[in-house]
Protein backbone atom coordinates (compact mmCIF):
# COMPACT_ATOMS: atom_id res chain seq x y z
CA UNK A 1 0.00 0.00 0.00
CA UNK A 2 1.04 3.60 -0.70
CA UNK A 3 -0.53 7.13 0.91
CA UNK A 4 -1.10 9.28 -2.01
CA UNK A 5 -3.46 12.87 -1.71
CA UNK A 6 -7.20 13.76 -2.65
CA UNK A 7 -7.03 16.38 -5.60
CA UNK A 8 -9.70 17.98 -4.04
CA UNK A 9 -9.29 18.03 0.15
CA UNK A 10 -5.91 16.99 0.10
CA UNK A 11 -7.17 13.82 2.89
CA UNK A 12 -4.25 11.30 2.76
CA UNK A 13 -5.73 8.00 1.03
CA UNK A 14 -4.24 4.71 0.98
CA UNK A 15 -4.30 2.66 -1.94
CA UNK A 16 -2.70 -0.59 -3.39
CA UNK A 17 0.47 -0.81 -5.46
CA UNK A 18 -0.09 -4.33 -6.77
CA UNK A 19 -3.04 -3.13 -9.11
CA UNK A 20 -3.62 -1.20 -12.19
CA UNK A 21 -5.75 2.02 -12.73
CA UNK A 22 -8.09 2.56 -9.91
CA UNK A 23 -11.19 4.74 -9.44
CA UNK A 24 -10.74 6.33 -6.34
CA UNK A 25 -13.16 7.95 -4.29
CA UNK A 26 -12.41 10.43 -0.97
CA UNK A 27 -14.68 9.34 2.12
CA UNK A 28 -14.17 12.65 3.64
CA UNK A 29 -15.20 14.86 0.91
CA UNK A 30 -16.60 12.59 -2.19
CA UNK A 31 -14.49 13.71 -4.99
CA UNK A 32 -13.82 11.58 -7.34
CA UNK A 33 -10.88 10.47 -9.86
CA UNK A 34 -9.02 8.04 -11.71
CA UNK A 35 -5.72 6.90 -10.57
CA UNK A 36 -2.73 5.15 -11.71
CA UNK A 37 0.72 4.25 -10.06
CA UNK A 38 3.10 6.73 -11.52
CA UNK A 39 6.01 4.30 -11.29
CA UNK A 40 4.54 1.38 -13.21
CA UNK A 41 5.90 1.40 -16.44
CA UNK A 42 8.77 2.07 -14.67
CA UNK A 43 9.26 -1.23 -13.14
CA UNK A 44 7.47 -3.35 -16.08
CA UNK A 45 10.47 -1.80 -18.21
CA UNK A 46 13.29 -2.57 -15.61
CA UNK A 47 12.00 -5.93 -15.28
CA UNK A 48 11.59 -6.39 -19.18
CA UNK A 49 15.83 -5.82 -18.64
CA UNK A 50 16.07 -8.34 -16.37
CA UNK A 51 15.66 -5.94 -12.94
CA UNK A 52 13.16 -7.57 -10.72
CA UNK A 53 11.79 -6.22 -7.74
CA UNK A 54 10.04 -7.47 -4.62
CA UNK A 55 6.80 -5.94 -3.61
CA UNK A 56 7.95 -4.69 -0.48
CA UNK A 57 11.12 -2.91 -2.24
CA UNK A 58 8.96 -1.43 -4.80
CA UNK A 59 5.90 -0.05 -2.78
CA UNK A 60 8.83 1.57 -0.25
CA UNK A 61 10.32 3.15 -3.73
CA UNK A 62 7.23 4.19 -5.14
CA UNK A 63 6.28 5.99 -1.51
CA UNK A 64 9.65 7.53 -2.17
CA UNK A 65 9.03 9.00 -5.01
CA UNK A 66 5.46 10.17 -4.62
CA UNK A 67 6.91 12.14 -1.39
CA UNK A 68 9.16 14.12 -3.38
CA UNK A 69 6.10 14.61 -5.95
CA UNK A 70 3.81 15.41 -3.44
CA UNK A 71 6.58 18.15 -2.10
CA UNK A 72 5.43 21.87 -2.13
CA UNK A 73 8.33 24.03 -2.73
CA UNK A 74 8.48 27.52 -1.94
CA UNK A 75 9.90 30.21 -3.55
CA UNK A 76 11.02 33.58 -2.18
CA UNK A 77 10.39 37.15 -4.01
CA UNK A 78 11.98 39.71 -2.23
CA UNK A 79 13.15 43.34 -3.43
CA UNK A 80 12.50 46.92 -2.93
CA UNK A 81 8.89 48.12 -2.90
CA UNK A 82 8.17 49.26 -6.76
CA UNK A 83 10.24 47.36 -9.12
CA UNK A 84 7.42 44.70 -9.72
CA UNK A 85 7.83 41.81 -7.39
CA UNK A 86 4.10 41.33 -7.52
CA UNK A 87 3.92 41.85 -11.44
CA UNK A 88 6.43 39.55 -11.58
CA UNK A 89 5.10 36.25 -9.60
CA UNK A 90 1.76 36.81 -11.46
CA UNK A 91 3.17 37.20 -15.35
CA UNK A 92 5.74 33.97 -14.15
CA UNK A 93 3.30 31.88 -13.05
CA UNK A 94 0.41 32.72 -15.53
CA UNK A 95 -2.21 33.38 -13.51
CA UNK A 96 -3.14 36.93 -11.32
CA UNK A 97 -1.93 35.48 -8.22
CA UNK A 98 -0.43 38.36 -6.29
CA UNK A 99 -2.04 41.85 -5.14
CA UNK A 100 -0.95 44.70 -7.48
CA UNK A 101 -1.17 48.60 -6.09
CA UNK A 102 0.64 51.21 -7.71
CA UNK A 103 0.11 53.52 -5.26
CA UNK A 104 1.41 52.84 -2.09
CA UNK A 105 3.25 49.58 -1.08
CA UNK A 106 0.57 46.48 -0.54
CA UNK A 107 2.65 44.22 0.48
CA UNK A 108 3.25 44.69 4.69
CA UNK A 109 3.12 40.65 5.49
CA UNK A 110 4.12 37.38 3.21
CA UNK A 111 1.86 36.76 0.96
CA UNK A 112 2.25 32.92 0.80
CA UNK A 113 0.13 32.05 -1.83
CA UNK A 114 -0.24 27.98 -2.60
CA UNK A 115 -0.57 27.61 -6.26
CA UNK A 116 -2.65 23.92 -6.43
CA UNK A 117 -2.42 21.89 -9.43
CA UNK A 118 -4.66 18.81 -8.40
CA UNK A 119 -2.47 16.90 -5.49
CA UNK A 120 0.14 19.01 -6.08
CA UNK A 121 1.05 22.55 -5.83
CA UNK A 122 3.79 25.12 -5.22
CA UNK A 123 4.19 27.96 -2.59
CA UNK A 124 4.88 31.74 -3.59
CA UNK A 125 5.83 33.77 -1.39
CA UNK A 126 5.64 37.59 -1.73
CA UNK A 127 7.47 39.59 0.75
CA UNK A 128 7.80 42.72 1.94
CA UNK A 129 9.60 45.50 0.49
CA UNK A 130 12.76 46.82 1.48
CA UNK A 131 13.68 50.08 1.66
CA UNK A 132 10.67 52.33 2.85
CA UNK A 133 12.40 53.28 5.49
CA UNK A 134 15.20 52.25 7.92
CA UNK A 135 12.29 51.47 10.82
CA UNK A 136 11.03 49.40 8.22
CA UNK A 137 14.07 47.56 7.29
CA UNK A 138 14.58 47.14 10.32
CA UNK A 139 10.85 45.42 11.32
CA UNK A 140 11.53 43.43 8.48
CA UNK A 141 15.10 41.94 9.23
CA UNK A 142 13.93 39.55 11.80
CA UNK A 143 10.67 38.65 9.02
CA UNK A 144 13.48 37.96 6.86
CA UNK A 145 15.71 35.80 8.70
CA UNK A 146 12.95 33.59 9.75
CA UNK A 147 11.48 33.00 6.41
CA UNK A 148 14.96 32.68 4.56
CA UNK A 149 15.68 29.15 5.62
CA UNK A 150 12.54 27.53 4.48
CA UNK A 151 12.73 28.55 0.67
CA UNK A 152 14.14 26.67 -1.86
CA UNK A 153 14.74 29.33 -3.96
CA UNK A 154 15.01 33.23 -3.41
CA UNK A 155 13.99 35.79 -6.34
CA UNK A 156 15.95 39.29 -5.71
CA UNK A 157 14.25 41.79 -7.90
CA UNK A 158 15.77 45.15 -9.06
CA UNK A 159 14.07 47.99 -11.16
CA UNK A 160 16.94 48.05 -14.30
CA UNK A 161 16.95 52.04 -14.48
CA UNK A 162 17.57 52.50 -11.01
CA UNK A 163 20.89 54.54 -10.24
CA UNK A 164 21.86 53.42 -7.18
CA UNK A 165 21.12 50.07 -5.04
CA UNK A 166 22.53 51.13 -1.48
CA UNK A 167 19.05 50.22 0.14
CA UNK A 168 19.06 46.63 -1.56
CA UNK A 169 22.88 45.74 -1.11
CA UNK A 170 22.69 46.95 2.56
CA UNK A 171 19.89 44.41 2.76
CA UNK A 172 21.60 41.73 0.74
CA UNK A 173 24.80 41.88 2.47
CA UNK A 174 23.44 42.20 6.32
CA UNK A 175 20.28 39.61 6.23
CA UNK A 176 20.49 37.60 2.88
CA UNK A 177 24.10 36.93 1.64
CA UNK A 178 24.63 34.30 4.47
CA UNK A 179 22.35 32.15 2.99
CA UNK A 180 23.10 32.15 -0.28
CA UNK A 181 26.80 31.66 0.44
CA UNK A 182 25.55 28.18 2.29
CA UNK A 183 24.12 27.11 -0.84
CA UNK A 184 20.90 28.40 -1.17
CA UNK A 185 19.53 29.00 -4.95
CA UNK A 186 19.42 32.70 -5.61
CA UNK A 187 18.39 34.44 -8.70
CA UNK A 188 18.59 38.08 -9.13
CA UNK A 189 16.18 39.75 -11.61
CA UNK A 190 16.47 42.51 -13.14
CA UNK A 191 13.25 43.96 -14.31
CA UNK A 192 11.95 47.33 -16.64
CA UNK A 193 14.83 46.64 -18.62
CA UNK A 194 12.64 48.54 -21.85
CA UNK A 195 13.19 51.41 -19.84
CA UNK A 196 16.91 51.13 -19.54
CA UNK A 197 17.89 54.47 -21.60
CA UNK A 198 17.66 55.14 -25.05
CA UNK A 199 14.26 53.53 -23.97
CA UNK A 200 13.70 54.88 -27.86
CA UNK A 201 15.65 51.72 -28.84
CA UNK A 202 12.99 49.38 -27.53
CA UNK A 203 11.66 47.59 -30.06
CA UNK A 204 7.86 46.94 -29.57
CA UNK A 205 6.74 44.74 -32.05
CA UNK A 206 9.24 42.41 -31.46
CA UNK A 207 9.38 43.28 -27.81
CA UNK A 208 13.36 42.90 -27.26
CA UNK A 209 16.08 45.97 -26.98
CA UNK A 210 18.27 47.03 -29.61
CA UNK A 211 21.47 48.32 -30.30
CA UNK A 212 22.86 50.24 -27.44
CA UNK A 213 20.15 49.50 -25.42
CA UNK A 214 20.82 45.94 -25.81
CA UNK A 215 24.87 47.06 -24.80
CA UNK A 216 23.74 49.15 -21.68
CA UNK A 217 21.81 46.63 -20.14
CA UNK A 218 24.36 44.35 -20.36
CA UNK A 219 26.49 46.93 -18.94
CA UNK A 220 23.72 47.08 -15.97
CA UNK A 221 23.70 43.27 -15.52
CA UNK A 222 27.56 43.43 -15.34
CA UNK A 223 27.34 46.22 -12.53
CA UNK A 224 24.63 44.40 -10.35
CA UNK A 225 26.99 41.05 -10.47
CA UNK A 226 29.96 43.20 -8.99
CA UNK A 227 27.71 44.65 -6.72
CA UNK A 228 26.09 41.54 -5.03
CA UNK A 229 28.91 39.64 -5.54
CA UNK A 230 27.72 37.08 -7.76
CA UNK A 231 27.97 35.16 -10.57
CA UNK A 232 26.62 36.84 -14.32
CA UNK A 233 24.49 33.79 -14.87
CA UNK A 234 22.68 34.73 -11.52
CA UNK A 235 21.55 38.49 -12.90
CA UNK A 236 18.52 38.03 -15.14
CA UNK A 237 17.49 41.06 -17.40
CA UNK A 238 13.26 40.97 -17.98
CA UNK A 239 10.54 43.43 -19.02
CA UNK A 240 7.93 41.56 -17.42
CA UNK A 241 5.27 44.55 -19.26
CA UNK A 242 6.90 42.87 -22.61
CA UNK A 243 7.50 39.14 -21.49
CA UNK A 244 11.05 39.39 -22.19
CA UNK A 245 13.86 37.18 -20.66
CA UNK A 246 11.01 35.07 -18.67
CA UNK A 247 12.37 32.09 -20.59
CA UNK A 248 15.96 32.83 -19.96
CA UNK A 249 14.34 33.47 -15.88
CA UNK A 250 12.95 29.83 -16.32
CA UNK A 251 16.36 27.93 -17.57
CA UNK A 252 17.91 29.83 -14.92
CA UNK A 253 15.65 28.59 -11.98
CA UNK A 254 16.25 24.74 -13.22
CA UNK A 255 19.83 25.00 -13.56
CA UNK A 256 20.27 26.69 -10.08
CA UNK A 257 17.88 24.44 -7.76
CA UNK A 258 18.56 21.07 -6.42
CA UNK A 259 18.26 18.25 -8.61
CA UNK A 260 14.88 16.51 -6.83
CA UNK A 261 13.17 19.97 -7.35
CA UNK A 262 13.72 21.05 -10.91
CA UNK A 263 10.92 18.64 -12.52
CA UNK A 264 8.85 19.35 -9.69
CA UNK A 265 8.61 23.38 -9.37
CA UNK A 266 9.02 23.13 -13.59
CA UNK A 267 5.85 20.99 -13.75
CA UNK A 268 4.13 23.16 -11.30
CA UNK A 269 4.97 26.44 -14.00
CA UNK A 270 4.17 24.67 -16.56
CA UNK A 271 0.45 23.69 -15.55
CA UNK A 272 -0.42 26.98 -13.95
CA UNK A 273 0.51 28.43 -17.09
CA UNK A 274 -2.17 26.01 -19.00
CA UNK A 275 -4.46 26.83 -16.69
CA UNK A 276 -4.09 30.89 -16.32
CA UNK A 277 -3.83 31.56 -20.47
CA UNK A 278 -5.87 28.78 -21.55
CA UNK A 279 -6.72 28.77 -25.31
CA UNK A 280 -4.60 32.17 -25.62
CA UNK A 281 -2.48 30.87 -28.57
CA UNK A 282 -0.97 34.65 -28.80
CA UNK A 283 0.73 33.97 -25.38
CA UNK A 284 4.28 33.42 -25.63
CA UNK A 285 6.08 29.74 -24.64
CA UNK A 286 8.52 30.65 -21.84
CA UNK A 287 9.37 27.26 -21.13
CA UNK A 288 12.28 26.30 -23.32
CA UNK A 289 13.12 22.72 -24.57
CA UNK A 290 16.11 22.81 -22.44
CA UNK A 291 14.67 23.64 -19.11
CA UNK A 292 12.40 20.16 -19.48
CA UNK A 293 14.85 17.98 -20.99
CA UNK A 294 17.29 19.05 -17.85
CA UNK A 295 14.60 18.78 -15.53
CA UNK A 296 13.63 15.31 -16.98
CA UNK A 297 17.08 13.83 -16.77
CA UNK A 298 17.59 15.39 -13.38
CA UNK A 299 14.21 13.67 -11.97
CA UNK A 300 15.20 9.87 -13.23
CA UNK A 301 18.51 10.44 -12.07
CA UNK A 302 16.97 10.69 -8.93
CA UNK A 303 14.93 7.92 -9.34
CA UNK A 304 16.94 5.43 -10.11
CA UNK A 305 19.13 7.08 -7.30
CA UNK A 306 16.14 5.76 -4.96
CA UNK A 307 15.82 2.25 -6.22
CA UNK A 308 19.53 1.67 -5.78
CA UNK A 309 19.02 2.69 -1.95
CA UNK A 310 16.86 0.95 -1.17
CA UNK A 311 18.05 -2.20 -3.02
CA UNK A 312 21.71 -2.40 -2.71
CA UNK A 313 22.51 -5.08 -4.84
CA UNK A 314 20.58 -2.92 -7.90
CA UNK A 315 23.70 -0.62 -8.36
CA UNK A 316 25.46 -2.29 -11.34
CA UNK A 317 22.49 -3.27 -12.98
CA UNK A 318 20.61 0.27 -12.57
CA UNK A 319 24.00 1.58 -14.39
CA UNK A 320 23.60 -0.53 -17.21
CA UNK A 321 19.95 0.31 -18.03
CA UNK A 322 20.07 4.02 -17.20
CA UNK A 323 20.03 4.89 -20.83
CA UNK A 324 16.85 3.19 -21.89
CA UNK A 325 15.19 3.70 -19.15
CA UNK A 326 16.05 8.01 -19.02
CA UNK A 327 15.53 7.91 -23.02
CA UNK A 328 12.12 6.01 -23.39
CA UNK A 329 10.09 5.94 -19.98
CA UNK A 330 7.32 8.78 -19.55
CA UNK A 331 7.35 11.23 -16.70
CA UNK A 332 4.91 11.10 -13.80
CA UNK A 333 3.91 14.56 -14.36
CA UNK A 334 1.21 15.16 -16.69
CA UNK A 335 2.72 18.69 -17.95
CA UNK A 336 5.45 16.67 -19.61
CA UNK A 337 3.58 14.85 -21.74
């Protein structure tokens, strides 16, 4: 037997692991669904290579896995009141998920939104600004430190045409920098990049810069590295007005997080997307080729990672099927597909 979720209630159900597609109904609230084990043509293919597996060993891998599918990560925006944190989660995620005010700032307490995508879903958090003032800062320091070590993955956003970032890199350096030297994924984007001057330069139907435009916001990106003392692949440029760079954003978040989490917060984009644009074929695809196929290798790699923990004499022959198994076995997410 395996625990898996109600789509609707979230009650924890238990159901067999020895049997096909089920129709399974919640006693708690009635909903209804049909339900499959993620895993089997996983182990129907391993044992078609000559990998068999005890039902004991592969219910406690399938319960495995279906933890770290069931796993809600939660992902950080933090920044300066203004520069579009809000604007940002909602035009990322598809869907108008975040409050928006552009006249005073909205945001005075986390926003922790959970984004649900049947059993699954993903946690947003939107918090408050930095830089209103140094009695604010300084209210929101201990906020900060709190809340830092539970994400799994921290979004610093900038306005591009700012001049000067003394209020963020104050912040940065004295609350956030600690964390991200211990490991923690940390993206910094830049946003309003059309704005970056000669904003003249900014080409609208194509919605990208051009010419020196194009060279001063590299320029920009270049400066904000030195500045926070990170890496160039870390500083994003977007015009999140335009929907520019969101894809480069994307393959950026995959690459940076932990390998058990890039299939899992990608799938969690990628149907909230579906779901916020629906039939809009004018919207653009942010979701590059490369981000799944990573996050696709990364999540069997950590699969078969599983299996060969919890059956020790599987290591040799998991290494010899790896291959066919990463190259021809579906995903269990249904975003993939």
């Amino acid at each position: 037997m395996i625990i898996i979720t109600c789509r609707n209630c979230r009650q924890k159900l238990r159901v067999p692991t020895n049997r096909g597609n089920l129709d399974v109904s919640c006693p708690s609230c009635s909903n209804s669904w049909s339900w499959s084990p993620p895993y089997g043509d996983l182990f129907t293919r391993l044992t078609d290579l000559g990998i068999n597996f005890p039902s004991q060993y592969r219910a406690k891998a399938q319960q495995r896995l279906n933890n770290l599918l069931d796993y809600e990560p939660k992902v950080g925006v933090l920044g300066k009141t203004g520069v579009g944190k809000s604007s940002l989660c909602n035009v990322l995620f598809g869907q108008d998920i975040c409050e928006i005010n552009d006249i005073e700032a909205c945001t005075r307490n986390p926003q922790e939104v959970l984004l649900s995508i049947g059993q699954k879903g993903v946690k947003l958090v939107d918090v408050p600004g930095v830089g209103e003032s140094r009695e604010r800062d300084k209210e929101y320091q201990n906020l900060y430190r709190k809340l830092l070590p539970e994400l799994d993955l921290i979004f610093w956003v900038l306005k591009a045409d700012d001049r000067a970032y003394a209020a963020d890199e104050e912040f940065y350096t004295g609350v956030v920098r600690e964390h991200i030297y211990a490991g923690k994924p940390f993206l910094i984007v830049m946003n309003q990049v059309d704005k970056i001057e000669p904003s003249d330069q900014w080409d609208r139907q194509y919605k990208r810069p051009q010419n020196r435009q194009s060279q001063n916001i590299e320029r920009k990106r270049e400066s904000v590295a030195r500045s926070f003392d990170v890496n160039l692949a870390q500083v994003i440029p977007v015009s999140v007005r335009y929907k520019y760079g969101l894809k480069d954003l994307i393959d950026a978040m995959i690459y940076a997080l932990p390998r058990e989490q890039k299939a899992v917060i990608l799938d969690r984009i990628m149907e909230n997307r579906k779901r916020g644009e629906g039939e809009n074929e004018d919207e653009p695809d942010i979701i590059s080729d490369g981000a799944k196929n990573v996050a696709k290798r990364a999540w069997w790699e950590v699969t078969l990672e599983v299996i060969r923990q919890i059956i020790d004499t599987a290591g040799e022959a998991i290494d010899r099927v790896a291959i066919p198994i990463l190259e021809f076995l579906p995903l269990p997410f249904r975003s993939f597909r």
